[in-house]
Protein backbone atom coordinates (compact mmCIF):
# COMPACT_ATOMS: atom_id res chain seq x y z
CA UNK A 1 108.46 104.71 147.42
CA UNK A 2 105.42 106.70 146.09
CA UNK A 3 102.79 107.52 148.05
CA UNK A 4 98.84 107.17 147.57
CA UNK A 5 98.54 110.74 146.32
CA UNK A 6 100.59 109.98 143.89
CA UNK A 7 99.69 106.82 142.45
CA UNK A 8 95.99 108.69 142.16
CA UNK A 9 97.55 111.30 140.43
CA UNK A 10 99.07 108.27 137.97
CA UNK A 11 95.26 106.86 136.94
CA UNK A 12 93.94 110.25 136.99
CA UNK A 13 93.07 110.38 132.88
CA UNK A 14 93.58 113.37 130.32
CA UNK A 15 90.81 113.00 128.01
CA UNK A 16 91.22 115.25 125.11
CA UNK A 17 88.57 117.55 123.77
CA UNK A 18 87.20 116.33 120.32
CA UNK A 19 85.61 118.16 117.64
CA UNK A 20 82.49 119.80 118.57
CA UNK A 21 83.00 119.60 122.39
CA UNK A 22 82.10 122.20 124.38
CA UNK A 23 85.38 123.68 126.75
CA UNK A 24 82.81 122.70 129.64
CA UNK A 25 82.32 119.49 129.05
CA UNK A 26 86.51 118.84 128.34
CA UNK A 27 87.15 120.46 131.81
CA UNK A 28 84.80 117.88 133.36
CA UNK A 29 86.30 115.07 131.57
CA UNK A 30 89.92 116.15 132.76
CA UNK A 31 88.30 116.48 136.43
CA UNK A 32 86.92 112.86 136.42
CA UNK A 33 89.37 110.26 137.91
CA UNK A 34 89.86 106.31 137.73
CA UNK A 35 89.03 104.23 140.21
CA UNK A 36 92.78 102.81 141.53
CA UNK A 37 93.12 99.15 140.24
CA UNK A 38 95.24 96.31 141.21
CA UNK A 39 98.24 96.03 138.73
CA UNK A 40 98.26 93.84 135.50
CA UNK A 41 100.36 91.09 134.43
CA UNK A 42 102.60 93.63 132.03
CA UNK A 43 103.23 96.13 135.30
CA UNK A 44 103.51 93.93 138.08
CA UNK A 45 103.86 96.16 141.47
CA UNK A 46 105.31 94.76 144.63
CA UNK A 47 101.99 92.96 146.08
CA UNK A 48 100.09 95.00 148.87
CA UNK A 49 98.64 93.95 151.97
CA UNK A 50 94.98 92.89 150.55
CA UNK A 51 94.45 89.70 149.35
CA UNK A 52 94.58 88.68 146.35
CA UNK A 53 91.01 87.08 145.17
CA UNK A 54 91.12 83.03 144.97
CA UNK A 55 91.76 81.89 140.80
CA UNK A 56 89.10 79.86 140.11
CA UNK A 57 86.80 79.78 137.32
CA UNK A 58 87.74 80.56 133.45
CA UNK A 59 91.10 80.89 132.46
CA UNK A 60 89.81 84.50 131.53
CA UNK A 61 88.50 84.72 135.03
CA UNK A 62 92.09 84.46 136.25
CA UNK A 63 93.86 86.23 133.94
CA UNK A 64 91.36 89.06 135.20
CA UNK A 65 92.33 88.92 138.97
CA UNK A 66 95.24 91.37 137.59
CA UNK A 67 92.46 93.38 135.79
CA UNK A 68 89.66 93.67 138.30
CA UNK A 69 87.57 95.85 135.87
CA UNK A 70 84.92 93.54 133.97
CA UNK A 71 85.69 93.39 130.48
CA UNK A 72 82.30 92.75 129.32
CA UNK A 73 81.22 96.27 129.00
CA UNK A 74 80.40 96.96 125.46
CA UNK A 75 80.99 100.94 126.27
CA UNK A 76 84.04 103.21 127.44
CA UNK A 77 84.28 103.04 131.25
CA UNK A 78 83.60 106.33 132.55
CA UNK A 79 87.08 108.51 132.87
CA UNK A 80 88.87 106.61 130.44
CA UNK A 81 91.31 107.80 127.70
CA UNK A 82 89.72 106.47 124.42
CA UNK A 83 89.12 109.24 121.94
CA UNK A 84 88.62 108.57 118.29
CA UNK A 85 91.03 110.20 115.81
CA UNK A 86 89.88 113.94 115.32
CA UNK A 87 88.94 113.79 111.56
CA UNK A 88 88.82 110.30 111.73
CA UNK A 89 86.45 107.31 112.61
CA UNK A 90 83.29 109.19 113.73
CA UNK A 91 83.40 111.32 110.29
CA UNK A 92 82.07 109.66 107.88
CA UNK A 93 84.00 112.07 104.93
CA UNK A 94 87.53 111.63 106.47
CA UNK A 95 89.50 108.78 107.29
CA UNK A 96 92.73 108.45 109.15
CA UNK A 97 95.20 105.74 107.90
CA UNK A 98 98.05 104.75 109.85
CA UNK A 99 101.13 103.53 107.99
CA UNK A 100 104.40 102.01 109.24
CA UNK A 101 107.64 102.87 107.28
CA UNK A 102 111.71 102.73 107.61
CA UNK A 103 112.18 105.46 110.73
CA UNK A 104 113.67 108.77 108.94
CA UNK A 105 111.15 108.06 105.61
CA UNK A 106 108.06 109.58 107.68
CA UNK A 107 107.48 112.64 105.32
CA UNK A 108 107.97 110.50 102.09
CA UNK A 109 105.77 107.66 103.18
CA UNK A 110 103.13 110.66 103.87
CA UNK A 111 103.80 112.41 101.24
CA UNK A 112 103.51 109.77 98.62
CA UNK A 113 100.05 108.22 100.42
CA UNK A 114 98.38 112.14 100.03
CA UNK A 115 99.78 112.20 96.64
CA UNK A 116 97.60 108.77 95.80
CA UNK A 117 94.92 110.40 97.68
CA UNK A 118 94.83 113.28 95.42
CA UNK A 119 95.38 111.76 92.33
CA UNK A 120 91.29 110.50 92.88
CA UNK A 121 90.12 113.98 94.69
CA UNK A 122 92.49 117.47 94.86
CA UNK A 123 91.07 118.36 97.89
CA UNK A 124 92.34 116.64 101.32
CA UNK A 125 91.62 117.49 105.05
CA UNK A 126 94.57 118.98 107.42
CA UNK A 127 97.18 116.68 107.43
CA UNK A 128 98.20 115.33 110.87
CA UNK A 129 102.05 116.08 112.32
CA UNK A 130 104.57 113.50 111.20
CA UNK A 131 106.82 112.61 113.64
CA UNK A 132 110.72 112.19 112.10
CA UNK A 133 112.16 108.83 113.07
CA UNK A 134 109.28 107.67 114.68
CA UNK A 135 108.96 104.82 112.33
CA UNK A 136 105.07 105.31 111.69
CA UNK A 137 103.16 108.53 110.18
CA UNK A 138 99.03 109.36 109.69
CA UNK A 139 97.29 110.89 106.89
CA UNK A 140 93.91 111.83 106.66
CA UNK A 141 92.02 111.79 103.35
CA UNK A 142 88.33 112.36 102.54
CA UNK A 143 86.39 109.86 99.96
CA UNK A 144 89.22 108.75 98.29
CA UNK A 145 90.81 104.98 98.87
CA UNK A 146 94.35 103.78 99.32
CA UNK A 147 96.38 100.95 97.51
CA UNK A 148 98.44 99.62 99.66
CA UNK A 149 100.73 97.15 96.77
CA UNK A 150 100.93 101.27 94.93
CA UNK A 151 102.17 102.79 98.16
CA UNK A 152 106.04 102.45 97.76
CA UNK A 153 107.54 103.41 101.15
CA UNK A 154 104.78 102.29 103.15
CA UNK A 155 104.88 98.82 104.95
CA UNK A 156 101.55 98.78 105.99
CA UNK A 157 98.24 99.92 105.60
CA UNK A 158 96.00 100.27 108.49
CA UNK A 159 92.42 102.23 109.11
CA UNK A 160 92.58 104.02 111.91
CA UNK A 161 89.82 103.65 114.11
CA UNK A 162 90.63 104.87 118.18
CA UNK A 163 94.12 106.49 119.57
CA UNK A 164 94.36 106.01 123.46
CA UNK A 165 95.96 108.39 125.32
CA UNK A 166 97.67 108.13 128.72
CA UNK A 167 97.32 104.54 129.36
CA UNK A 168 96.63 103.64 133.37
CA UNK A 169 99.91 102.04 134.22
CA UNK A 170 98.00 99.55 136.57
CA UNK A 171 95.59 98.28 134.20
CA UNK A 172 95.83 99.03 130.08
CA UNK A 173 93.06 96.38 128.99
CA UNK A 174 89.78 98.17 130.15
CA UNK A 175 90.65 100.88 128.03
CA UNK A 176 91.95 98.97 124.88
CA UNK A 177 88.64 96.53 124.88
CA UNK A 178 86.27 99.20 125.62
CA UNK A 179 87.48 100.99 122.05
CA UNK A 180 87.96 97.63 120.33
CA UNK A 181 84.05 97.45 121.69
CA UNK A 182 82.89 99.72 119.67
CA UNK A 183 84.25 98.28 116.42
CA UNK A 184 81.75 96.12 114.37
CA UNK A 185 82.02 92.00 113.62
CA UNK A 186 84.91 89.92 114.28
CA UNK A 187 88.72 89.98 113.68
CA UNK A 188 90.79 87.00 112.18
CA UNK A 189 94.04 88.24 113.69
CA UNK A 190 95.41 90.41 116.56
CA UNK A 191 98.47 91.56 116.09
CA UNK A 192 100.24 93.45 118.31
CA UNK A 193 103.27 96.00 117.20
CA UNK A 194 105.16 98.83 117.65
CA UNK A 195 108.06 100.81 115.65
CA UNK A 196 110.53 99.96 114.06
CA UNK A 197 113.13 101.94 116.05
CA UNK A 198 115.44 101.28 119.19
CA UNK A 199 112.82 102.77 121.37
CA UNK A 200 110.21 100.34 119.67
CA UNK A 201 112.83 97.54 120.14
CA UNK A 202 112.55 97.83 124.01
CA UNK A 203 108.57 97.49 123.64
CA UNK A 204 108.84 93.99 122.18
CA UNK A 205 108.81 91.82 125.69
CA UNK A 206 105.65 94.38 126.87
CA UNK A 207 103.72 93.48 123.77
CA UNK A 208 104.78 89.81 124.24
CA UNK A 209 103.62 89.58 127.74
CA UNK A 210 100.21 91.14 127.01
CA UNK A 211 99.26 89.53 123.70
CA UNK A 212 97.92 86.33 125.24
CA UNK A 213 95.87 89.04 127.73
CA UNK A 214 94.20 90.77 125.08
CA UNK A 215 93.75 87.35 123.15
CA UNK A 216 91.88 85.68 125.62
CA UNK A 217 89.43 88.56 126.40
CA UNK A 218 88.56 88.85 122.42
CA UNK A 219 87.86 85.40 121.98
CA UNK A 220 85.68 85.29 125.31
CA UNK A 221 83.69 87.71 123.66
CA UNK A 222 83.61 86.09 120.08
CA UNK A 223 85.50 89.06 118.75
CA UNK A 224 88.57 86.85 117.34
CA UNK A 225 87.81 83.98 115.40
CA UNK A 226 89.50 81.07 113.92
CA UNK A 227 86.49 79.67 112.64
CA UNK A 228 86.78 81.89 109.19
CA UNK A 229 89.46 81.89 107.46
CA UNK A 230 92.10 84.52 108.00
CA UNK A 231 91.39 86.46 104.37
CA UNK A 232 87.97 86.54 104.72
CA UNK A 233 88.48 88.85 107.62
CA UNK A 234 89.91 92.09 108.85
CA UNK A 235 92.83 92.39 111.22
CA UNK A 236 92.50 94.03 114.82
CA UNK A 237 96.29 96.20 114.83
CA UNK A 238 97.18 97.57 117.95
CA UNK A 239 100.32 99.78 117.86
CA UNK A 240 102.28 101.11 120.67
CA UNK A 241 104.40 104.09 119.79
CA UNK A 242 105.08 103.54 123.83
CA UNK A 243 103.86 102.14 126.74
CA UNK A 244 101.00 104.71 127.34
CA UNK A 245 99.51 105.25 124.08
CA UNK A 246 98.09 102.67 121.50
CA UNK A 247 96.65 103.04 118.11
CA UNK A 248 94.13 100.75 117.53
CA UNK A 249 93.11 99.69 113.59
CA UNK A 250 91.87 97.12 110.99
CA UNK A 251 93.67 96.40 107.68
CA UNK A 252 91.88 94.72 104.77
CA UNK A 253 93.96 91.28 103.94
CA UNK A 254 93.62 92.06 100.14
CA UNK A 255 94.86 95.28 100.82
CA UNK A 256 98.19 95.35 103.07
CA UNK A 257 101.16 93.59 103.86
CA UNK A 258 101.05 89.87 104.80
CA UNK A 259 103.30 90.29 108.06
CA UNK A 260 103.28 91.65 111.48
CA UNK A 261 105.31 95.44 111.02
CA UNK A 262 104.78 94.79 107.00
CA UNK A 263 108.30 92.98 107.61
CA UNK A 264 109.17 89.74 106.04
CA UNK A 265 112.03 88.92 107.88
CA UNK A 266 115.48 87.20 106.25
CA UNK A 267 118.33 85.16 108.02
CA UNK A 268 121.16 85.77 106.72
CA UNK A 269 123.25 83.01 105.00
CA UNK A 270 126.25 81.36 106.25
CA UNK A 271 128.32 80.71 102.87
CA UNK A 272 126.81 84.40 101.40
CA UNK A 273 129.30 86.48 100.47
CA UNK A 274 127.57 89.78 101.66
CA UNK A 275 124.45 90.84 103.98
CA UNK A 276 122.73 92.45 100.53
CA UNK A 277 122.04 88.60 100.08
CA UNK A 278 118.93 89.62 102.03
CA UNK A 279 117.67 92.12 99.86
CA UNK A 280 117.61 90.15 96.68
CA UNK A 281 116.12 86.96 99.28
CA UNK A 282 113.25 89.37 100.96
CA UNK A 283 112.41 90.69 96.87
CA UNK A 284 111.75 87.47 95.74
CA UNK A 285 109.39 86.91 98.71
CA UNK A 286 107.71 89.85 98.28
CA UNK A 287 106.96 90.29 95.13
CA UNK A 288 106.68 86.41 93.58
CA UNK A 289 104.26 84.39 94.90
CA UNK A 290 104.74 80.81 95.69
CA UNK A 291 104.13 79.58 92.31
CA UNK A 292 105.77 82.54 90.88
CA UNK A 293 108.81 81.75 92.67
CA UNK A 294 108.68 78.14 91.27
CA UNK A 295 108.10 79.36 87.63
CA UNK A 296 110.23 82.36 87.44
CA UNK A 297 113.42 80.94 88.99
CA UNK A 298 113.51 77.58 88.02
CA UNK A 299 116.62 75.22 87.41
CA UNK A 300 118.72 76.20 83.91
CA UNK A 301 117.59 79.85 83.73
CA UNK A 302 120.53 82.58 82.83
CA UNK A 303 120.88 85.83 84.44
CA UNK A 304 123.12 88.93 84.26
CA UNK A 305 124.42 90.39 88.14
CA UNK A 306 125.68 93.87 87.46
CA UNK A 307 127.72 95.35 90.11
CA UNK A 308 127.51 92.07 91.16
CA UNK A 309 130.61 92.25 93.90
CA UNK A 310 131.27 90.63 96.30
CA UNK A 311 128.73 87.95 95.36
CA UNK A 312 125.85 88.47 97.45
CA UNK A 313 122.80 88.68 94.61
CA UNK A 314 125.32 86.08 92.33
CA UNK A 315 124.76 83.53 95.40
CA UNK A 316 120.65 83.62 95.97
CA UNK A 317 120.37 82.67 92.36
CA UNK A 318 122.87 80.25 91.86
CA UNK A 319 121.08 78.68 95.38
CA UNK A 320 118.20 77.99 92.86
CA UNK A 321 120.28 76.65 89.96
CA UNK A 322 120.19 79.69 87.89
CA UNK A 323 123.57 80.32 85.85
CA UNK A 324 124.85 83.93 86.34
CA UNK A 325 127.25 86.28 84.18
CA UNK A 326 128.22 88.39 87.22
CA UNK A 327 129.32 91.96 86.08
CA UNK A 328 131.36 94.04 88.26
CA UNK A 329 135.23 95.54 88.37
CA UNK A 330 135.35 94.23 92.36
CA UNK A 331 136.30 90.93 92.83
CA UNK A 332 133.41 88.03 94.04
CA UNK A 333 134.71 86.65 97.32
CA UNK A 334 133.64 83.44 99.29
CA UNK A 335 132.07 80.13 97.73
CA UNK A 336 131.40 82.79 94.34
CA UNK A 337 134.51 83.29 93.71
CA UNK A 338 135.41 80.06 91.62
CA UNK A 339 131.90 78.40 91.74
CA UNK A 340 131.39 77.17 88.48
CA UNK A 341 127.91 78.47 87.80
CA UNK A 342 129.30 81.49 87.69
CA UNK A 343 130.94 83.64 85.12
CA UNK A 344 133.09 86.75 86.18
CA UNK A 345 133.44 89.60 84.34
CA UNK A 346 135.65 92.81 85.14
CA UNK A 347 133.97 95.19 83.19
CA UNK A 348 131.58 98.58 83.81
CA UNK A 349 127.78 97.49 84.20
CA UNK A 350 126.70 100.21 82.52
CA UNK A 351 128.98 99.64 79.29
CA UNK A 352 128.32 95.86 79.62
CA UNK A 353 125.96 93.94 77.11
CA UNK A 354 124.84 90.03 76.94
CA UNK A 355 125.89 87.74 73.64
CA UNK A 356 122.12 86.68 73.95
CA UNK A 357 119.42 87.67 75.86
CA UNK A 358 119.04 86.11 79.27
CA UNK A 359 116.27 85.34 81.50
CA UNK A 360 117.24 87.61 84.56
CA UNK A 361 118.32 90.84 85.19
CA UNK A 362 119.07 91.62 88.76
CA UNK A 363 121.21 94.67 89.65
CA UNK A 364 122.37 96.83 92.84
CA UNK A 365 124.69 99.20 91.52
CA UNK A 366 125.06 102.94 93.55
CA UNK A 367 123.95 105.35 90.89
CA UNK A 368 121.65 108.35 90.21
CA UNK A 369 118.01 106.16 90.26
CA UNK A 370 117.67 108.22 86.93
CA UNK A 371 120.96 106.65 85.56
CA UNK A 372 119.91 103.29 86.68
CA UNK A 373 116.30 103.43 85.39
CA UNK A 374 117.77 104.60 81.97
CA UNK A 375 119.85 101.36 81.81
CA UNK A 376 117.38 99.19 82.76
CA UNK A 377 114.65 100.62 80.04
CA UNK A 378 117.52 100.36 77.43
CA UNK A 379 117.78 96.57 78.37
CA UNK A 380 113.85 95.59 78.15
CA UNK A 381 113.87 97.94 74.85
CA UNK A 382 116.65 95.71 73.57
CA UNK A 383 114.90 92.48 74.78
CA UNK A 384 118.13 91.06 76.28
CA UNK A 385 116.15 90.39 79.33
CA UNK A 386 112.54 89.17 80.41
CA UNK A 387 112.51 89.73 84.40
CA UNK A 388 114.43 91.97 86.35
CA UNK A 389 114.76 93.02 90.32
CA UNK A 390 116.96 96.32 90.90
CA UNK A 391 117.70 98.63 93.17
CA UNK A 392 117.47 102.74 93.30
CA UNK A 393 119.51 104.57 95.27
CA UNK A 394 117.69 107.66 96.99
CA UNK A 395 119.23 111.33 97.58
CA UNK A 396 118.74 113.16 100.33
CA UNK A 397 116.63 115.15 99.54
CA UNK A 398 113.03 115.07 97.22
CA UNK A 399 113.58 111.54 97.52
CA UNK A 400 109.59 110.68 96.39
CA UNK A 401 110.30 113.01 93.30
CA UNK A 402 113.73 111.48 92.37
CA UNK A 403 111.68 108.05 92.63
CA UNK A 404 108.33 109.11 90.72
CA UNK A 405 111.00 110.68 87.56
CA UNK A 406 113.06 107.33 87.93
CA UNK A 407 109.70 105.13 87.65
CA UNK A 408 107.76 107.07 84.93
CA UNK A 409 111.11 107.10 82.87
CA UNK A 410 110.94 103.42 82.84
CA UNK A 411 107.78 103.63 82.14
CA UNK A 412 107.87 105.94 79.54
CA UNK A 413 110.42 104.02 77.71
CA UNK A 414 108.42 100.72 77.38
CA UNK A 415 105.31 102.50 76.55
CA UNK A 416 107.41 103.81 73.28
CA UNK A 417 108.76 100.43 72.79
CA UNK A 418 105.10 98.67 72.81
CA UNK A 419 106.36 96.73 75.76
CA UNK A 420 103.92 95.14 78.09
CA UNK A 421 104.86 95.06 81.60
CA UNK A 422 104.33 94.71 85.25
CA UNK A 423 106.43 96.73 87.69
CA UNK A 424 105.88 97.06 91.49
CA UNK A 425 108.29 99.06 94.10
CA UNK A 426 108.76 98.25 97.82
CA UNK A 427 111.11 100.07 100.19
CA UNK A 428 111.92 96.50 102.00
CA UNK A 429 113.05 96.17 105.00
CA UNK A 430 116.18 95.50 104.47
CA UNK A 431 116.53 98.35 102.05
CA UNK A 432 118.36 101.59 103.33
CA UNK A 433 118.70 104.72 101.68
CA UNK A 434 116.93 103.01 98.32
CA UNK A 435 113.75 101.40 96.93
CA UNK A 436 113.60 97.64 95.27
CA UNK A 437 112.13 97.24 92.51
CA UNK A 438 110.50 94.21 89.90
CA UNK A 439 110.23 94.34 86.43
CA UNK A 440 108.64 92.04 84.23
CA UNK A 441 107.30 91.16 80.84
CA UNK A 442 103.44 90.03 80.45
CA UNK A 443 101.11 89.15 77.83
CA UNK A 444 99.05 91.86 78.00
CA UNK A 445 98.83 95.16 80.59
């Protein structure tokens, strides 16, 4: 059992100094303490021997009997751990953007977000510490703007408004809707997320539990709306790298992913031959809309799989009546084995070539990206295909430059040719060590 002193000692808050701040004024800020509050519904302690007030009222009312603290105040309570981000909301010249990635691509997904930064403006502020495998990383730029459908290994794009340090165990929404207080207007979603790790795993029934919490409070005070529609306004992100720290942000709905985590989640298949089924299935999603989907990949269509073994990118088209030559020296296995929209061949994808040109190219072959990126230019050049969704297979090592070489060789290639094109790169979620990519034909640039 732990005793009074040190339950104090647990609210007691650690307010960091900020720019500007006098050492003075920080030491008084770490000497100021909470009051000590009744638990909330995410932290539950074994009741005590006051009573507990009578639930009457709002529903809000009694969800705040487990949050005594009002949450009407439009400012930070006093002793609280809400700080803005260093270089970050109260700077008018610098802005901190939070993006979530695959957990061991921290540096790339920074790297390649300062890279679009500077491409506008050489000059950046410090960059923030990346922490490897944490699933998330910051950068901080000046003037210049970030696009989140150009950002390849980033999953989404969020401005970074307040961190929160050192949560109170006993009651985390006074200090969460005193920062979201001092953002302007109204949000048309609240989502609520944390990494995309094991340890971020075990933080999924916490944010469960105190989503409805946070939910309620915001709409009491007209902050979340379902009046406008959802495009027309920001998103409120909260992230929770853990239980005692949040980030809190807004992401533009024109300008990041359409899903909580940036992941658009696939089940896999019972007849598919292989779990890389989901990469081709979570592709299509991503990058074809609706009535892309319905144009692009209709009924009658031809396409080429190579490296097409076992099956697994053979099977989502065939689902949607496309006829596939499927390339590969491995044999197809399950229903694509003798399924007669299918045509095998045992030959080497990169040697193969079509009678006539087809509409699809799709191909997951493990390769140098640079090998693969040749082949694939050489196939547009030739015009034996108008669409095409491939993978590129990362090294170890200089992974964003092995990519950018990879991409502007396509590129390259087509721009000799006289080709118009569109091409857009993802690291998907259920990518690994590699990055999806779509190709296709247009009318004009």
């Amino acid at each position: 059992m732990r005793n009074d002193a040190q339950q104090r000692s647990e609210t007691k808050t650690k307010t960091k100094p900020t720019p500007g701040r006098s050492s003075t004024q920080a030491n008084a800020a770490r000497r100021t303490t909470k009051p000590r509050l009744k638990p909330d519904s995410i932290n539950a302690a074994a009741p005590d021997d006051t009573a507990k007030p009578r639930r009457v009222g709002t529903k809000m009312s009694r969800l705040l009997d487990l949050n005594v603290v009002s949450v009407k105040a439009s400012a930070p309570a006093k002793g609280n751990t809400t700080k803005p981000r260093p270089s970050g909301a109260n700077n008018s010249s610098h802005t901190d953007w939070l993006l979530y990635c695959r957990p061991g691509f921290e540096q790339d997904c920074a790297q390649e977000a300062v890279g679009q930064a500077r491409a506008q403006r050489p000059v950046l502020a410090e960059q923030p510490e990346i922490t490897t495998d944490s699933g998330y990383a910051i950068v901080t730029i000046n003037e210049q703007t970030l696009s989140y459908n150009e950002l390849i290994f980033a999953r989404q794009l969020i401005r970074l408004h307040h961190t929160i340090d050192d949560l109170p165990e006993r009651d985390r929404l006074t200090p969460i809707l005193a920062a979201i207080n001092t953002l302007p207007g109204t949000f048309g979603a609240l989502w609520l997320e944390v990494p995309d790790t094991n340890d971020g795993k075990t933080l999924s029934a916490f944010t469960r539990r105190f989503q409805p919490l946070l939910e309620t409070a915001l709409r009491e005070q007209g902050r979340l709306t379902d009046d406008i529609p959802n495009e027309k306004l920001p998103r409120l992100h909260l992230f929770f790298p853990d239980k005692s720290s949040a980030l809190i942000g807004t992401s533009d709905p024109y300008n990041s992913a359409a899903s909580i985590m940036g992941i658009v989640r696939q089940s896999m298949p019972a007849e598919a031959p292989s779990r890389s089924t989901l990469k081709l299935a979570e592709a299509i999603e991503v990058f074809l809309d609706k009535s892309e989907q319905t144009r692009l990949l209709r009924t009658g269509m031809t396409a080429v799989d190579l490296g097409a073994a076992p099956g697994g990118w053979t099977w989502q088209m065939v689902k949607r009546g496309i006829r596939v030559t499927a390339v590969d020296n491995g044999p197809m296995k399950g229903v694509m084995a003798k399924n007669p929209m299918v045509e095998h061949l045992m030959q080497d994808g990169f040697k193969f070539s079509p009678r006539k040109a087809v509409d699809w190219l799709i191909c997951d072959m493990v390769e140098k990206p640079s090998k693969v990126a040749e082949l694939i230019g050489n196939w547009f050049a030739a015009g034996w295909c108008k669409h095409a969704i491939f993978n590129l297979k990362l090294p170890m090592k200089q992974r964003v430059n092995a990519l950018d070489a990879a991409l502007g060789g396509i590129r390259t290639r087509l721009n000799m040719e006289g080709i118009n094109y569109k091409m857009t790169a993802k690291q998907l979620y259920h990518d690994r060590e590699e990055v999806t990519v779509f190709l296709t034909r247009t009318k004009s640039r």
